[in-house]
N, C-alpha and C. Protein backbone atom coordinates (compact mmCIF):
# COMPACT_ATOMS: atom_id res chain seq x y z
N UNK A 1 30.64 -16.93 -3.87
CA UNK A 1 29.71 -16.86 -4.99
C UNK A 1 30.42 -16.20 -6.18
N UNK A 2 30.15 -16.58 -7.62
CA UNK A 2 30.46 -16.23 -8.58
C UNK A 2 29.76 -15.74 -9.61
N UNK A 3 29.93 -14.38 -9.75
CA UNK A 3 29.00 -13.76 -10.77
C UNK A 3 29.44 -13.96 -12.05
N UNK A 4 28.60 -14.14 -13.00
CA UNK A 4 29.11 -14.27 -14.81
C UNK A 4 27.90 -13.21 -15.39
N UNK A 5 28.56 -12.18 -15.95
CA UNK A 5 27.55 -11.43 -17.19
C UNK A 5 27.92 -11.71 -18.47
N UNK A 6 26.96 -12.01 -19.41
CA UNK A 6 27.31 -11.45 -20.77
C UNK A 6 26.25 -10.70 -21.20
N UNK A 7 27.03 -10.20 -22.00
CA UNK A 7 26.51 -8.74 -22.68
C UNK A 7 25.68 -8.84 -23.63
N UNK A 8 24.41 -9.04 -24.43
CA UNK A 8 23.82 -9.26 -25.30
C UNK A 8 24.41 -9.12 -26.58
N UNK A 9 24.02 -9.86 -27.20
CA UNK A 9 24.97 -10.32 -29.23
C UNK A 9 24.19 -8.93 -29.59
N UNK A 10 25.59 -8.02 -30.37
CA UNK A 10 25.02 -7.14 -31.41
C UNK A 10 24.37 -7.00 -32.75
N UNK A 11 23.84 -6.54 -32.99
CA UNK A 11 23.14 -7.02 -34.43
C UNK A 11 21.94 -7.69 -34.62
N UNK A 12 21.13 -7.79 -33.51
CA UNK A 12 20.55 -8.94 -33.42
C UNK A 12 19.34 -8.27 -34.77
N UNK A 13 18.31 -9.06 -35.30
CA UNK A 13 17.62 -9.03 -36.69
C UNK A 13 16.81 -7.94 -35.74
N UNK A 14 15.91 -8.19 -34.83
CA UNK A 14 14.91 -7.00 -34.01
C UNK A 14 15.28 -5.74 -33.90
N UNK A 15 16.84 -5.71 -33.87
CA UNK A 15 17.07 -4.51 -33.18
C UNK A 15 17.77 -3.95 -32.17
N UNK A 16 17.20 -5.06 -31.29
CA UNK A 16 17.38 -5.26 -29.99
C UNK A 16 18.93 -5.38 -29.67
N UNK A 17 19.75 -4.17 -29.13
CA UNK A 17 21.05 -4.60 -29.10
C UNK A 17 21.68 -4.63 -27.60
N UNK A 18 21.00 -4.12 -26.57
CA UNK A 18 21.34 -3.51 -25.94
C UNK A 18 20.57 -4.33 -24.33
N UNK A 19 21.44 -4.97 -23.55
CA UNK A 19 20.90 -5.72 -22.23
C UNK A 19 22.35 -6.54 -21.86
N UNK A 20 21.69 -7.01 -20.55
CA UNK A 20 22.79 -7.99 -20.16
C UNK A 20 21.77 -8.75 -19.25
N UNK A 21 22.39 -10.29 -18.98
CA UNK A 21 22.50 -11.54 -18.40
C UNK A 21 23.61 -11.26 -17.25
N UNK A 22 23.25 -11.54 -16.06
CA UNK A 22 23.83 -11.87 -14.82
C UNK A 22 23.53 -13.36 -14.20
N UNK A 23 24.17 -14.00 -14.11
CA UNK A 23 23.85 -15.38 -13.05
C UNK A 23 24.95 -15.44 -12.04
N UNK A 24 24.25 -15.96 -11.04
CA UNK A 24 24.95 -15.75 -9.75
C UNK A 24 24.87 -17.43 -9.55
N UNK A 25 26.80 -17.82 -9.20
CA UNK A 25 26.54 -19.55 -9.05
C UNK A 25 27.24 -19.68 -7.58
N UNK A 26 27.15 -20.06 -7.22
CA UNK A 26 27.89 -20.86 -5.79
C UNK A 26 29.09 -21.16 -6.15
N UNK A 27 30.38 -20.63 -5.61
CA UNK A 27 31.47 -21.28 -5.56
C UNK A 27 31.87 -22.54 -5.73
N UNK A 28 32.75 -22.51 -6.42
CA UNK A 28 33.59 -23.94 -7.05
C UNK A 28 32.08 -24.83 -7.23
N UNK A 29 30.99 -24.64 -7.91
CA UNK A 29 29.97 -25.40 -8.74
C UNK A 29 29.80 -24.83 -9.79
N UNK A 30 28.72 -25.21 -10.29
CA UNK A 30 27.65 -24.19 -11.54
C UNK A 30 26.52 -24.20 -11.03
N UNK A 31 25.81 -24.43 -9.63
CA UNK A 31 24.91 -24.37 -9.29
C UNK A 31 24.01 -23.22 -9.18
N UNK A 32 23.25 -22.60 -10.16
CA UNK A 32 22.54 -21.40 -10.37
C UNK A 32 21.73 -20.73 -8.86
N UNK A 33 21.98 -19.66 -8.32
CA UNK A 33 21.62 -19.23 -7.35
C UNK A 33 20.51 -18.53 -7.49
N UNK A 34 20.64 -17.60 -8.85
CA UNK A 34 20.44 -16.40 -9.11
C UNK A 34 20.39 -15.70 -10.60
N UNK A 35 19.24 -15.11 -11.37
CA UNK A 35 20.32 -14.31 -12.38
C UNK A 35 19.05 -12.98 -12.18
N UNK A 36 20.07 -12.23 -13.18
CA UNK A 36 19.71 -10.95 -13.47
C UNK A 36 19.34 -11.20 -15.26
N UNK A 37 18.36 -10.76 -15.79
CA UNK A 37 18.38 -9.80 -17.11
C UNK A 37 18.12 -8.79 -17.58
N UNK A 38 18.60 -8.67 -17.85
CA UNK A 38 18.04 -6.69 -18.47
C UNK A 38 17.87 -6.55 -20.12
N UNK A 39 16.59 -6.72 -20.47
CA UNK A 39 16.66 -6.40 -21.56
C UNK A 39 14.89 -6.42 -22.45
N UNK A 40 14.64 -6.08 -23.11
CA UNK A 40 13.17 -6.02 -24.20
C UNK A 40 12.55 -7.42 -23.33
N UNK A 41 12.64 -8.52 -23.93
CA UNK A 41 12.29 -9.53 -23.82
C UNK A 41 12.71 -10.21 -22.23
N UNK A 42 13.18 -10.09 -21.76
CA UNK A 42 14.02 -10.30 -20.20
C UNK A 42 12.73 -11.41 -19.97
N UNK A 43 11.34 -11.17 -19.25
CA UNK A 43 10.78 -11.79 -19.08
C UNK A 43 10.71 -13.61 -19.79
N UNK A 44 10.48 -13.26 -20.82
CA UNK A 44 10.37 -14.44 -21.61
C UNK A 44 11.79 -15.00 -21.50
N UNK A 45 12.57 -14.65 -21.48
CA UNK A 45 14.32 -15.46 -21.18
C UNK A 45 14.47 -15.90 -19.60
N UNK A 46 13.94 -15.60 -18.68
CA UNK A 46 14.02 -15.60 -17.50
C UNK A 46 13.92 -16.92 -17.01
N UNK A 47 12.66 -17.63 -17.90
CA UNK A 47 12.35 -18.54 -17.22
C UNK A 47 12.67 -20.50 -18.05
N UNK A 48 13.81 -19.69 -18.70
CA UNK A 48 14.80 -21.06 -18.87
C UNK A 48 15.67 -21.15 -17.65
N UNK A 49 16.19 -20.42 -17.32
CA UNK A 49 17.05 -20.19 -15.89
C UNK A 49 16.46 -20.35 -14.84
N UNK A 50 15.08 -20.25 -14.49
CA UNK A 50 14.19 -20.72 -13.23
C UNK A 50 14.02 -22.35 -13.71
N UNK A 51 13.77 -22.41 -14.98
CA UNK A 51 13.54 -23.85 -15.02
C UNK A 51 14.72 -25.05 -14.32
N UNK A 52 15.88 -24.44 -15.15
CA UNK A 52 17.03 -24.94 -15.11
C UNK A 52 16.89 -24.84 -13.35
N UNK A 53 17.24 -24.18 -12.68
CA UNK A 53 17.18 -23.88 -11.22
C UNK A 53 16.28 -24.63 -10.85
N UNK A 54 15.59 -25.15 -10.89
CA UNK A 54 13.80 -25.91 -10.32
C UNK A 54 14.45 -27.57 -10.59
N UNK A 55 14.87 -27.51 -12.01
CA UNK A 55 15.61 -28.83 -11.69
C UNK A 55 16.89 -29.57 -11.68
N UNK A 56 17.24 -28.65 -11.07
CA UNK A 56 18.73 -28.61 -10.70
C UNK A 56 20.12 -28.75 -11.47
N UNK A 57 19.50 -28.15 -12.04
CA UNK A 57 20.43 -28.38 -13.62
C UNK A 57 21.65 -27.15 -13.20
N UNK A 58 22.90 -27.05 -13.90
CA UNK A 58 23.55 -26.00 -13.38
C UNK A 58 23.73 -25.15 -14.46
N UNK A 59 24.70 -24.72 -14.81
CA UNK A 59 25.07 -23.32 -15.96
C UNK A 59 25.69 -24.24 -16.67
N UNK A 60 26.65 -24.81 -16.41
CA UNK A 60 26.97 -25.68 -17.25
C UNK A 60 26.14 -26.80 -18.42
N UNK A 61 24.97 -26.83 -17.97
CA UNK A 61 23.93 -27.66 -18.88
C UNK A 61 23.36 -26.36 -19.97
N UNK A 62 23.27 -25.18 -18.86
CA UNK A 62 22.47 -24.05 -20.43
C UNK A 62 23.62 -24.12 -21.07
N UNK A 63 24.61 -23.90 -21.23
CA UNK A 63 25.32 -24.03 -22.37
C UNK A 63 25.11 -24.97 -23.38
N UNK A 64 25.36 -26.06 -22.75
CA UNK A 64 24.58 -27.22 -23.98
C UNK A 64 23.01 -27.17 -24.58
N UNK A 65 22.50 -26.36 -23.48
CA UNK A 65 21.47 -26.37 -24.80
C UNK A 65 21.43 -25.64 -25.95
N UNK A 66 20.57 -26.03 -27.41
CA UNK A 66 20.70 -24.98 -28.53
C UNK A 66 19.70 -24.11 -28.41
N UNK A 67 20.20 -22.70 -28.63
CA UNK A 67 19.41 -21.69 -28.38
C UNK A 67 19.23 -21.08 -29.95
N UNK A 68 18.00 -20.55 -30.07
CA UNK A 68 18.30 -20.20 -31.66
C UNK A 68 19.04 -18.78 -31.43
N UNK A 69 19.63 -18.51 -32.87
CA UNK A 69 20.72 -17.95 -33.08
C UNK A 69 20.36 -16.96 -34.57
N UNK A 70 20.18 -15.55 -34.39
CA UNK A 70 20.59 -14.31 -33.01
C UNK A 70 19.26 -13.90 -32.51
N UNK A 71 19.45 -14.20 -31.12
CA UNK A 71 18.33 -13.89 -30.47
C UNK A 71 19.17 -13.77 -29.65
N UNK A 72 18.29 -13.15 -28.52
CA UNK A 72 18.32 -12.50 -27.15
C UNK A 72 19.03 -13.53 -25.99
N UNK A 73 18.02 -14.51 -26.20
CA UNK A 73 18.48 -16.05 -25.64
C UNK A 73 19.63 -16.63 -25.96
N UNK A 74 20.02 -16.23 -26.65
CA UNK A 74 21.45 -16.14 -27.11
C UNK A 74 22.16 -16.05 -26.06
N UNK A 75 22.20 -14.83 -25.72
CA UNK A 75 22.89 -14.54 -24.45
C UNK A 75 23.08 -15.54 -23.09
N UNK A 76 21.84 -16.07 -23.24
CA UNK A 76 21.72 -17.47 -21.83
C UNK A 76 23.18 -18.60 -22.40
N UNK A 77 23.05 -18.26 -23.39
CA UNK A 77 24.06 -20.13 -23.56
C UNK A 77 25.51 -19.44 -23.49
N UNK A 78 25.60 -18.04 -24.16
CA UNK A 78 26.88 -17.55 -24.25
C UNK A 78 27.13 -17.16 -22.54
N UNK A 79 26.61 -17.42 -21.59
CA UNK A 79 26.52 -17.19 -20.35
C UNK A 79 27.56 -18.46 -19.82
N UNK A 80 26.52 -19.39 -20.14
CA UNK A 80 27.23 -21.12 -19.78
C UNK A 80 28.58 -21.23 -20.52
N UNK A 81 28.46 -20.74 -21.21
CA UNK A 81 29.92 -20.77 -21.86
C UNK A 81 30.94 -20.19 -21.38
N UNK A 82 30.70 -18.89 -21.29
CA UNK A 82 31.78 -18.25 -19.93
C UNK A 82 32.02 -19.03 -19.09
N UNK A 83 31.29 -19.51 -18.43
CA UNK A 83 31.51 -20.46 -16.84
C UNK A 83 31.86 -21.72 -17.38
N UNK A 84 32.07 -22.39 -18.54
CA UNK A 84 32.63 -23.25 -19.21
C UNK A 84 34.20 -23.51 -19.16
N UNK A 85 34.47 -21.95 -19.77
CA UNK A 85 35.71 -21.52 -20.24
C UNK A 85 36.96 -21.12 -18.47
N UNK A 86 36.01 -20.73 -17.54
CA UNK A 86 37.04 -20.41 -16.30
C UNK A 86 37.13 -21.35 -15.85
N UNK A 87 36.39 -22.99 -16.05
CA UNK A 87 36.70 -24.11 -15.30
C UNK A 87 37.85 -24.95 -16.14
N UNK A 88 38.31 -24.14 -17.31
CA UNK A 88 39.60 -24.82 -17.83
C UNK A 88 41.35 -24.19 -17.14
N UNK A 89 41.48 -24.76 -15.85
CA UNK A 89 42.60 -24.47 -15.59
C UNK A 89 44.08 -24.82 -16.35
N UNK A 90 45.03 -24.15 -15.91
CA UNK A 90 46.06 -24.42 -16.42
C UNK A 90 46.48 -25.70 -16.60
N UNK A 91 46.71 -26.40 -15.38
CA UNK A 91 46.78 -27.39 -15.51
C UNK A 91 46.39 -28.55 -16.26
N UNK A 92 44.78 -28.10 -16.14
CA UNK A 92 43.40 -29.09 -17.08
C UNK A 92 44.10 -28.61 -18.80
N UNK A 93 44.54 -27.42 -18.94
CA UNK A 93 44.54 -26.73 -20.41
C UNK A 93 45.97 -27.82 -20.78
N UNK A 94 47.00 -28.30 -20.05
CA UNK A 94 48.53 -29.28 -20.19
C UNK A 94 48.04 -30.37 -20.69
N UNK A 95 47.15 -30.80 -19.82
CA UNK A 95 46.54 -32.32 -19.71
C UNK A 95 45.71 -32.20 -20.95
N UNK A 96 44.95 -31.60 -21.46
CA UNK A 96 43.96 -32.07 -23.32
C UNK A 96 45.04 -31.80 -23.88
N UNK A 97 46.02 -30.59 -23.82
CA UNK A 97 47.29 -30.57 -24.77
C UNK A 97 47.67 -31.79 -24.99
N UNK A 98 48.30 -32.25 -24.04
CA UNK A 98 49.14 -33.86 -23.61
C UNK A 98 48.61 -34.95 -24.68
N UNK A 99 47.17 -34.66 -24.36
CA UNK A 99 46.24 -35.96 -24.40
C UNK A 99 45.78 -35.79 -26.01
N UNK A 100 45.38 -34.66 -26.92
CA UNK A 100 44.73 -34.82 -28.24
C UNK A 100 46.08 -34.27 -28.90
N UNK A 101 47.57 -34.13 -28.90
CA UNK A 101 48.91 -34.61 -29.46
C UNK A 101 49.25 -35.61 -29.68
């Protein structure tokens, strides 16, 4: 299993600076197991990630969605994005080199 946190965006217009996002995925997938939030609003963010989980959507899809921007929810897509960014191996990183040169 693979844990991903991000840390909530600073600055946000509320105030609100201070929480974190945990999702817990299953090895070598994005298949959402699990998350954690900690923060003001936590509740109301929670349940894009149950949704996503209910229909089997993985971490990789919250990333693509648009989240408005700076908000709390914020944090959900900058989540998918992490787990975006560790599925670019070295190898994979040669091969788009190769390929958009």
């Amino acid at each position: 299993m693979n844990l991903l946190e991000q840390a909530l965006a600073k600055g946000l217009p509320d105030g609100e600076t201070e929480g974190f996002v945990k999702i817990l995925i299953k090895a070598g997938t994005d298949k959402i197991l699990g998350a954690t939030i900690v923060a003001r609003h936590a509740g109301e963010m929670i349940s894009e990630v149950s949704t996503a989980m209910a229909a089997g959507l993985g971490l990789g899809a919250l990333a693509a969605v648009i989240h408005p921007y700076p908000t709390q929810a914020e944090a959900i897509r900058q989540t998918g994005d992490l787990y975006n960014r560790t599925r670019l191996t070295p190898s994979l990183k040669r091969w788009f080199t190769r390929y958009l040169t």
